[in-house]
C-alpha atoms as a PDB file:
ATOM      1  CA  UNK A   1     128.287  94.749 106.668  1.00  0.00           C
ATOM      2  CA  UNK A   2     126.628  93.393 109.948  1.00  0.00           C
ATOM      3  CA  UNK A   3     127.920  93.815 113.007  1.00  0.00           C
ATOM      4  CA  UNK A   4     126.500  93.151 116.453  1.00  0.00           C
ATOM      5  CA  UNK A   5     127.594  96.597 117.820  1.00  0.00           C
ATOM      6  CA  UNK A   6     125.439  97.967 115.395  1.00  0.00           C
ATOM      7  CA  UNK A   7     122.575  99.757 117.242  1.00  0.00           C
ATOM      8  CA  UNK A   8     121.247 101.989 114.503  1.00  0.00           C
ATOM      9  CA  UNK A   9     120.044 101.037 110.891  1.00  0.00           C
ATOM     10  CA  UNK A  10     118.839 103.215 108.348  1.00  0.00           C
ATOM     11  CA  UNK A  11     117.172 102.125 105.106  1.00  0.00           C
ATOM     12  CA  UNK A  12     115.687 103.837 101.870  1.00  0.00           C
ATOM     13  CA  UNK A  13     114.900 103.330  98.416  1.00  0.00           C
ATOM     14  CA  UNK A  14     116.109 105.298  95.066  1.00  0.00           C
ATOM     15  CA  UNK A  15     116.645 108.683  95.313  1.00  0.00           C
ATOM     16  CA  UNK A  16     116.156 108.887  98.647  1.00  0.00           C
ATOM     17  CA  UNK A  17     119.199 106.044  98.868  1.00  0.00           C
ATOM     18  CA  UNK A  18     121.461 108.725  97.205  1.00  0.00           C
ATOM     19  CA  UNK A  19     120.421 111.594  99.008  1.00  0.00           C
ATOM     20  CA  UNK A  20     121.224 109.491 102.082  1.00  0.00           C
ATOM     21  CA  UNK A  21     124.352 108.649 101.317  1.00  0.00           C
ATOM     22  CA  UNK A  22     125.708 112.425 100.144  1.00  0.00           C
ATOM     23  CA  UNK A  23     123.856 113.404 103.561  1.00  0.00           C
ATOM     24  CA  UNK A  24     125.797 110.709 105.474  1.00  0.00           C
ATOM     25  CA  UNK A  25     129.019 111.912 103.427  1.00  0.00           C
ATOM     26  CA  UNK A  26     128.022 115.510 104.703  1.00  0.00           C
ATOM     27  CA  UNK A  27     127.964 114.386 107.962  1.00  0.00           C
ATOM     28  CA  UNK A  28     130.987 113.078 108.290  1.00  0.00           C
ATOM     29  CA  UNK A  29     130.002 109.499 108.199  1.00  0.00           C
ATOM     30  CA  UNK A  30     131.716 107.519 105.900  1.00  0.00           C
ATOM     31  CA  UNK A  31     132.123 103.757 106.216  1.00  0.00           C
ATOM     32  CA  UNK A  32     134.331 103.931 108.541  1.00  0.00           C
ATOM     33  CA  UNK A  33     132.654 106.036 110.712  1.00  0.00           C
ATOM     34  CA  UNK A  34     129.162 104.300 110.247  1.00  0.00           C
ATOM     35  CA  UNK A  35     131.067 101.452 111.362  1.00  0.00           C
ATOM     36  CA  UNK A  36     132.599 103.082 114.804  1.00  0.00           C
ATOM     37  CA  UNK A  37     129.156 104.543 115.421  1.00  0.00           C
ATOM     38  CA  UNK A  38     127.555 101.467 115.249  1.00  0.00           C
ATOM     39  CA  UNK A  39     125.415 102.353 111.909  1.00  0.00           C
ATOM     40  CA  UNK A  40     123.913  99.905 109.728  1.00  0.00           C
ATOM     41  CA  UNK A  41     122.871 100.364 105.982  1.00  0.00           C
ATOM     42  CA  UNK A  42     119.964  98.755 103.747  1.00  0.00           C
ATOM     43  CA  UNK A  43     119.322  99.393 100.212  1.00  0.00           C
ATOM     44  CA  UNK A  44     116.056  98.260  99.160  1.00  0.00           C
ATOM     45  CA  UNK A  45     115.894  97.432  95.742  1.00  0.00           C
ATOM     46  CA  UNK A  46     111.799  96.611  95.017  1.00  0.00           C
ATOM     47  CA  UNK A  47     109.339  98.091  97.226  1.00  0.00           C
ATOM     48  CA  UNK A  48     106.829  95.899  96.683  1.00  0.00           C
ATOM     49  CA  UNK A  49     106.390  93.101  97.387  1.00  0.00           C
ATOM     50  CA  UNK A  50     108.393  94.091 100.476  1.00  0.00           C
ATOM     51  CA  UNK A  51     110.587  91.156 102.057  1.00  0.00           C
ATOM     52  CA  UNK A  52     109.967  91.079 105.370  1.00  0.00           C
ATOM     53  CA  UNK A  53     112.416  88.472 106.070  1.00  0.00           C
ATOM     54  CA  UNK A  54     115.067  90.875 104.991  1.00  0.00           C
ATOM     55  CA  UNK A  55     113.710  93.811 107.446  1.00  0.00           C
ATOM     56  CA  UNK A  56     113.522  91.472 109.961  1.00  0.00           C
ATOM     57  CA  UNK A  57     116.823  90.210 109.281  1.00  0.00           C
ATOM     58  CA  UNK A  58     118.244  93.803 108.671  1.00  0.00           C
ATOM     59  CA  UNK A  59     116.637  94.930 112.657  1.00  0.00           C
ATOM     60  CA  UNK A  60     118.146  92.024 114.041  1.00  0.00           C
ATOM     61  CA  UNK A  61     119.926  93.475 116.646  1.00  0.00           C
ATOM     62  CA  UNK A  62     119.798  97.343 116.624  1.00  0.00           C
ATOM     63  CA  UNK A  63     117.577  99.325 118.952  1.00  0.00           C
ATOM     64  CA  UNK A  64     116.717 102.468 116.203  1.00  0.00           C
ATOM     65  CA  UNK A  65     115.630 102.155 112.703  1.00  0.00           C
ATOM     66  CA  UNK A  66     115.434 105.157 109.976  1.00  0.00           C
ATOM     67  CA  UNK A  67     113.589 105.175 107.231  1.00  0.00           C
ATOM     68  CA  UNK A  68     114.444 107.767 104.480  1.00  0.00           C
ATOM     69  CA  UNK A  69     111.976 108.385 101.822  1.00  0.00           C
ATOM     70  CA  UNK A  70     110.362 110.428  99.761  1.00  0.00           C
ATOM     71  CA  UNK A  71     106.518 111.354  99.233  1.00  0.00           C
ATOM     72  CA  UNK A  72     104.409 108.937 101.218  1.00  0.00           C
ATOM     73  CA  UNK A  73     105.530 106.169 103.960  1.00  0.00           C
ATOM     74  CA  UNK A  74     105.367 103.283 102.107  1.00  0.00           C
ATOM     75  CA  UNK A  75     108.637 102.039 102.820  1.00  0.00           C
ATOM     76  CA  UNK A  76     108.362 103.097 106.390  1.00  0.00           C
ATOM     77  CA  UNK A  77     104.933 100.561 106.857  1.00  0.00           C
ATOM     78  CA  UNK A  78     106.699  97.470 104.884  1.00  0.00           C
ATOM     79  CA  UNK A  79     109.674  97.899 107.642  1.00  0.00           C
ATOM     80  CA  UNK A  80     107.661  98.492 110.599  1.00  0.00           C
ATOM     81  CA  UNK A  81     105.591  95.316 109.627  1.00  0.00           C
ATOM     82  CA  UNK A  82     108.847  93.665 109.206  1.00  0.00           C
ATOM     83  CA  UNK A  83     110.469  94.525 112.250  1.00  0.00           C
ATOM     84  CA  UNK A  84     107.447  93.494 114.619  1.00  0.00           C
ATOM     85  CA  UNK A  85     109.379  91.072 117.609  1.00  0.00           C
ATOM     86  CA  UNK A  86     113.001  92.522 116.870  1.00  0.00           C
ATOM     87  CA  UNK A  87     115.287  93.931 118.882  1.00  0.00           C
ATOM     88  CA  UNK A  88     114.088  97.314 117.679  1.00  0.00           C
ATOM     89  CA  UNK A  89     112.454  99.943 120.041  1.00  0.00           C
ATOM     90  CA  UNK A  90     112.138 102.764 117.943  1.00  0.00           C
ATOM     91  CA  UNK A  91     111.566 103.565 114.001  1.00  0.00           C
ATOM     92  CA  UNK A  92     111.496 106.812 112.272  1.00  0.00           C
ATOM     93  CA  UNK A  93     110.587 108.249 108.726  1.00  0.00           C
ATOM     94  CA  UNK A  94     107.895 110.296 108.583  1.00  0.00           C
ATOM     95  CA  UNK A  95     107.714 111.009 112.254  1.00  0.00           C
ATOM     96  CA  UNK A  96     110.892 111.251 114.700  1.00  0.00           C
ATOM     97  CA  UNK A  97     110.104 109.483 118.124  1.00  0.00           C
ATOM     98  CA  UNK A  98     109.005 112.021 119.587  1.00  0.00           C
ATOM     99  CA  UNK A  99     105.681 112.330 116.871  1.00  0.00           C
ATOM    100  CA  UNK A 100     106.867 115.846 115.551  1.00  0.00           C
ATOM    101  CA  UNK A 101     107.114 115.744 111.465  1.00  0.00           C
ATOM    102  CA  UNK A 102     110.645 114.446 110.156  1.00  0.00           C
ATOM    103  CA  UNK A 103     110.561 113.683 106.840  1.00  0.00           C
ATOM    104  CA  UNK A 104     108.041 115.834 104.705  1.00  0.00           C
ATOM    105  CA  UNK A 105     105.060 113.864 102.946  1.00  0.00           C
ATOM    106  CA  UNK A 106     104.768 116.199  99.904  1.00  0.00           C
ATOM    107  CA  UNK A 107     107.421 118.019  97.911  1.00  0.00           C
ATOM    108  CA  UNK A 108     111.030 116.552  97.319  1.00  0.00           C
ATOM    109  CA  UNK A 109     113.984 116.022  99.690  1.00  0.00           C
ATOM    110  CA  UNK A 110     117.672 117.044  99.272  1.00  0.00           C
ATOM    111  CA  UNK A 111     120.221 115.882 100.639  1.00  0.00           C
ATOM    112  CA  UNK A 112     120.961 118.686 102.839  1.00  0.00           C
ATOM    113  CA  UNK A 113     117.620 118.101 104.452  1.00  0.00           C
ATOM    114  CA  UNK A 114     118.186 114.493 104.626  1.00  0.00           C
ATOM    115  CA  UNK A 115     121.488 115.325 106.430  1.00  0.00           C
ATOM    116  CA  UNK A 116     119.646 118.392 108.468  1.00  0.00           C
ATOM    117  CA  UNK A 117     116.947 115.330 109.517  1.00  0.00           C
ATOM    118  CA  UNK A 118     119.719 112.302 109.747  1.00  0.00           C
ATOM    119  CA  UNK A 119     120.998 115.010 112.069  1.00  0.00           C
ATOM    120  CA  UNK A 120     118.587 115.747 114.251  1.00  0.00           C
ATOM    121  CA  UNK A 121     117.956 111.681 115.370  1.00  0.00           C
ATOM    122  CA  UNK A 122     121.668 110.987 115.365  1.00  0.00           C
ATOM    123  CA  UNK A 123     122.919 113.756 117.636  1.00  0.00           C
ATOM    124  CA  UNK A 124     121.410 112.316 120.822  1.00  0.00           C
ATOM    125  CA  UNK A 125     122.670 108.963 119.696  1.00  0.00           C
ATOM    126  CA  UNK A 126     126.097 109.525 118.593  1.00  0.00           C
ATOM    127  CA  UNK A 127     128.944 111.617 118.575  1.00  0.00           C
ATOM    128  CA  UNK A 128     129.246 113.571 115.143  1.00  0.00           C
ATOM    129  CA  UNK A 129     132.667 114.094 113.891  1.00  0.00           C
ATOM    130  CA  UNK A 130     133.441 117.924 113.689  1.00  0.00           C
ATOM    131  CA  UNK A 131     132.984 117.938 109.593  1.00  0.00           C
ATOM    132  CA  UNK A 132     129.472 117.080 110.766  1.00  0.00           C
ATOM    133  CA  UNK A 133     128.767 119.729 113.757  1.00  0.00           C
ATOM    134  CA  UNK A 134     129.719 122.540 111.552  1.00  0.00           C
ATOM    135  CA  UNK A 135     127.191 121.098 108.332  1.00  0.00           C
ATOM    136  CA  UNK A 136     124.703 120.744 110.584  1.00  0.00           C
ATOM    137  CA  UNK A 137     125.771 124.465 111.998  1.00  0.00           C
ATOM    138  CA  UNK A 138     125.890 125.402 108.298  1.00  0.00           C
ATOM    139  CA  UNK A 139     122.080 124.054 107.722  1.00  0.00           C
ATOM    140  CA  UNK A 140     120.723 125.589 110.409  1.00  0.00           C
ATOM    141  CA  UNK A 141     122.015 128.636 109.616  1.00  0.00           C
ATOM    142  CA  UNK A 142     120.968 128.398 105.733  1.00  0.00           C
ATOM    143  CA  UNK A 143     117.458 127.057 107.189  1.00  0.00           C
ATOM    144  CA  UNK A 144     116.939 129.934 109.779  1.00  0.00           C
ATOM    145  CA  UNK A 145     117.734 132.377 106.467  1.00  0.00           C
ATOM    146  CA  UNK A 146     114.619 130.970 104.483  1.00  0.00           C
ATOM    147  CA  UNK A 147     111.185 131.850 104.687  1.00  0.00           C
ATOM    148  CA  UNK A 148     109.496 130.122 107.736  1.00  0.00           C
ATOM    149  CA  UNK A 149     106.360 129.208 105.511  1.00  0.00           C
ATOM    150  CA  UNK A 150     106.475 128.255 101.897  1.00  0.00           C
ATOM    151  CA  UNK A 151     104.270 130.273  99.802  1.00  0.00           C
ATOM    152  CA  UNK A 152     100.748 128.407  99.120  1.00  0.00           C
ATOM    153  CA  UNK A 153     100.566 126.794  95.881  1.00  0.00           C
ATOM    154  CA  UNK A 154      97.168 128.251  93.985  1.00  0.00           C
ATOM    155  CA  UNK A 155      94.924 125.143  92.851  1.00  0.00           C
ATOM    156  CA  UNK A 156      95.307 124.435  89.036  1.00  0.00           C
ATOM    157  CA  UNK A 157      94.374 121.778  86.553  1.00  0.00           C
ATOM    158  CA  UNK A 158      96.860 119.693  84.647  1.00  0.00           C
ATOM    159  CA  UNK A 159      98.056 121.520  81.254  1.00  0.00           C
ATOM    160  CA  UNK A 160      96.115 118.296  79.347  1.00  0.00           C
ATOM    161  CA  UNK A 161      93.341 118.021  81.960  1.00  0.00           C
ATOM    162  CA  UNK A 162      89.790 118.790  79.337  1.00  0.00           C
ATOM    163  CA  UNK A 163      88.778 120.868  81.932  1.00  0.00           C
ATOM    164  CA  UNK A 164      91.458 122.961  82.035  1.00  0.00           C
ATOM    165  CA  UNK A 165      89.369 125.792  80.013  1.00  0.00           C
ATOM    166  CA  UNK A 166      85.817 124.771  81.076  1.00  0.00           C
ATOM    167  CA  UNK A 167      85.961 126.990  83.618  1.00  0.00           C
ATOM    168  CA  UNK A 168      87.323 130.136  81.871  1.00  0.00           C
ATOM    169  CA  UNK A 169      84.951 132.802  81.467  1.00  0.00           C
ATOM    170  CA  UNK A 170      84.520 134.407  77.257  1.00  0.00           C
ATOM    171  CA  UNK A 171      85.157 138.026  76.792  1.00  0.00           C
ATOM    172  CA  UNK A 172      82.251 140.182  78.751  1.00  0.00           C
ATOM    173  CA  UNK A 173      81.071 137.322  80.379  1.00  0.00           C
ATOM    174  CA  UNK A 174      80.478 137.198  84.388  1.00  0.00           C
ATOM    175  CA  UNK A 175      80.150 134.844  86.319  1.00  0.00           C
ATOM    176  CA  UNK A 176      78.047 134.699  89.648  1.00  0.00           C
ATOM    177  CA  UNK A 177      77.261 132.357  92.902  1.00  0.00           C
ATOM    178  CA  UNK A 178      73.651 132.751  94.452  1.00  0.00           C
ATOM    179  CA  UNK A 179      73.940 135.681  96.849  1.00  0.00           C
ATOM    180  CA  UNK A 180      74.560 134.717 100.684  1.00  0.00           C
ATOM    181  CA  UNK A 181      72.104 135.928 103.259  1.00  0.00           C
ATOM    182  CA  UNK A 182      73.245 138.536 105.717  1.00  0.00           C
ATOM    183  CA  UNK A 183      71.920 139.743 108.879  1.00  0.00           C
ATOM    184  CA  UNK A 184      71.584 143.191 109.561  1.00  0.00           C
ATOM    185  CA  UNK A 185      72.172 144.449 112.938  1.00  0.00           C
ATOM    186  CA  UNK A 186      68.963 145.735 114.555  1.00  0.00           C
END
């Protein structure tokens, strides 16, 4: 539903659309609430094309636009094209306003980081009902608890990929680069 006391809009795609809404849920936020607060919500359906017209008409009027998604921004640069001479001043997805990383480009998203995220651009914007102060308590907590750096990932082929044994040495075999030069201290 659009309202003009809506200031904030967010908008996703697919799984990220579900993980938004159980992290809006989280939060506190349910339709009533988006509607107090002044929040807006889009569904897109087909990324591409992308309708501008219905970004643009979507923006009209809010000053703060999320995007939620997964992976890559590709949603994020279909709204920011379609936003261009709105009332918008600021859009977020992959980067908050401030620059710093929001939404991660590789690996998946859950809801509770959608809702740990949602949280971190809403709080200076809105007032949180309680419910969604202590989740976002709750996720800091569980987030502080983790390891600060995920483990690196060693590089692999496919299972299928032909040159997944190619490089496997036989039995007794070694295998050797062409020896670096060194210099010796004099």
């Amino acid at each position: 539903m659009r309202r003009p006391e809506d200031r904030i809009g967010i908008v996703s795609a697919g799984k990220s659309w579900a993980d938004t809404l159980q992290a809006l849920e989280d939060l506190g936020l349910d339709d009533a609430a988006l509607q107090a607060q002044g929040i807006r919500l889009a569904k897109v359906g087909l990324l591409c094309p992308g309708d501008t017209a219905f970004f643009r008409d979507f923006a009209e009027g809010l000053h703060t636009v999320i995007v939620v998604e997964e992976k890559r921004d590709f949603l994020e640069r279909q709204v920011a094209v379609g936003i261009v001479g709105t009332s918008v001043r600021t859009l977020v997805g992959k980067n908050d306003a401030r620059g710093d990383r929001l939404f991660p480009v590789q690996g998946g998203m859950t809801s509770d980081m959608v809702a740990e995220r949602l949280a971190r651009v809403l709080l200076p914007l809105i007032a949180l009902p309680e419910r969604g102060v202590q989740r976002v308590r709750y996720l800091a907590q569980k987030t502080a608890n983790r390891a600060a750096t995920p483990r690196a990932r060693a590089p692999n082929y496919c299972s299928g990929c032909p040159h997944n044994v190619s490089t496997l040495l036989a039995p007794g075999q070694v295998a050797r680069g062409r020896p670096v030069a060194t210099c010796s201290p004099r």
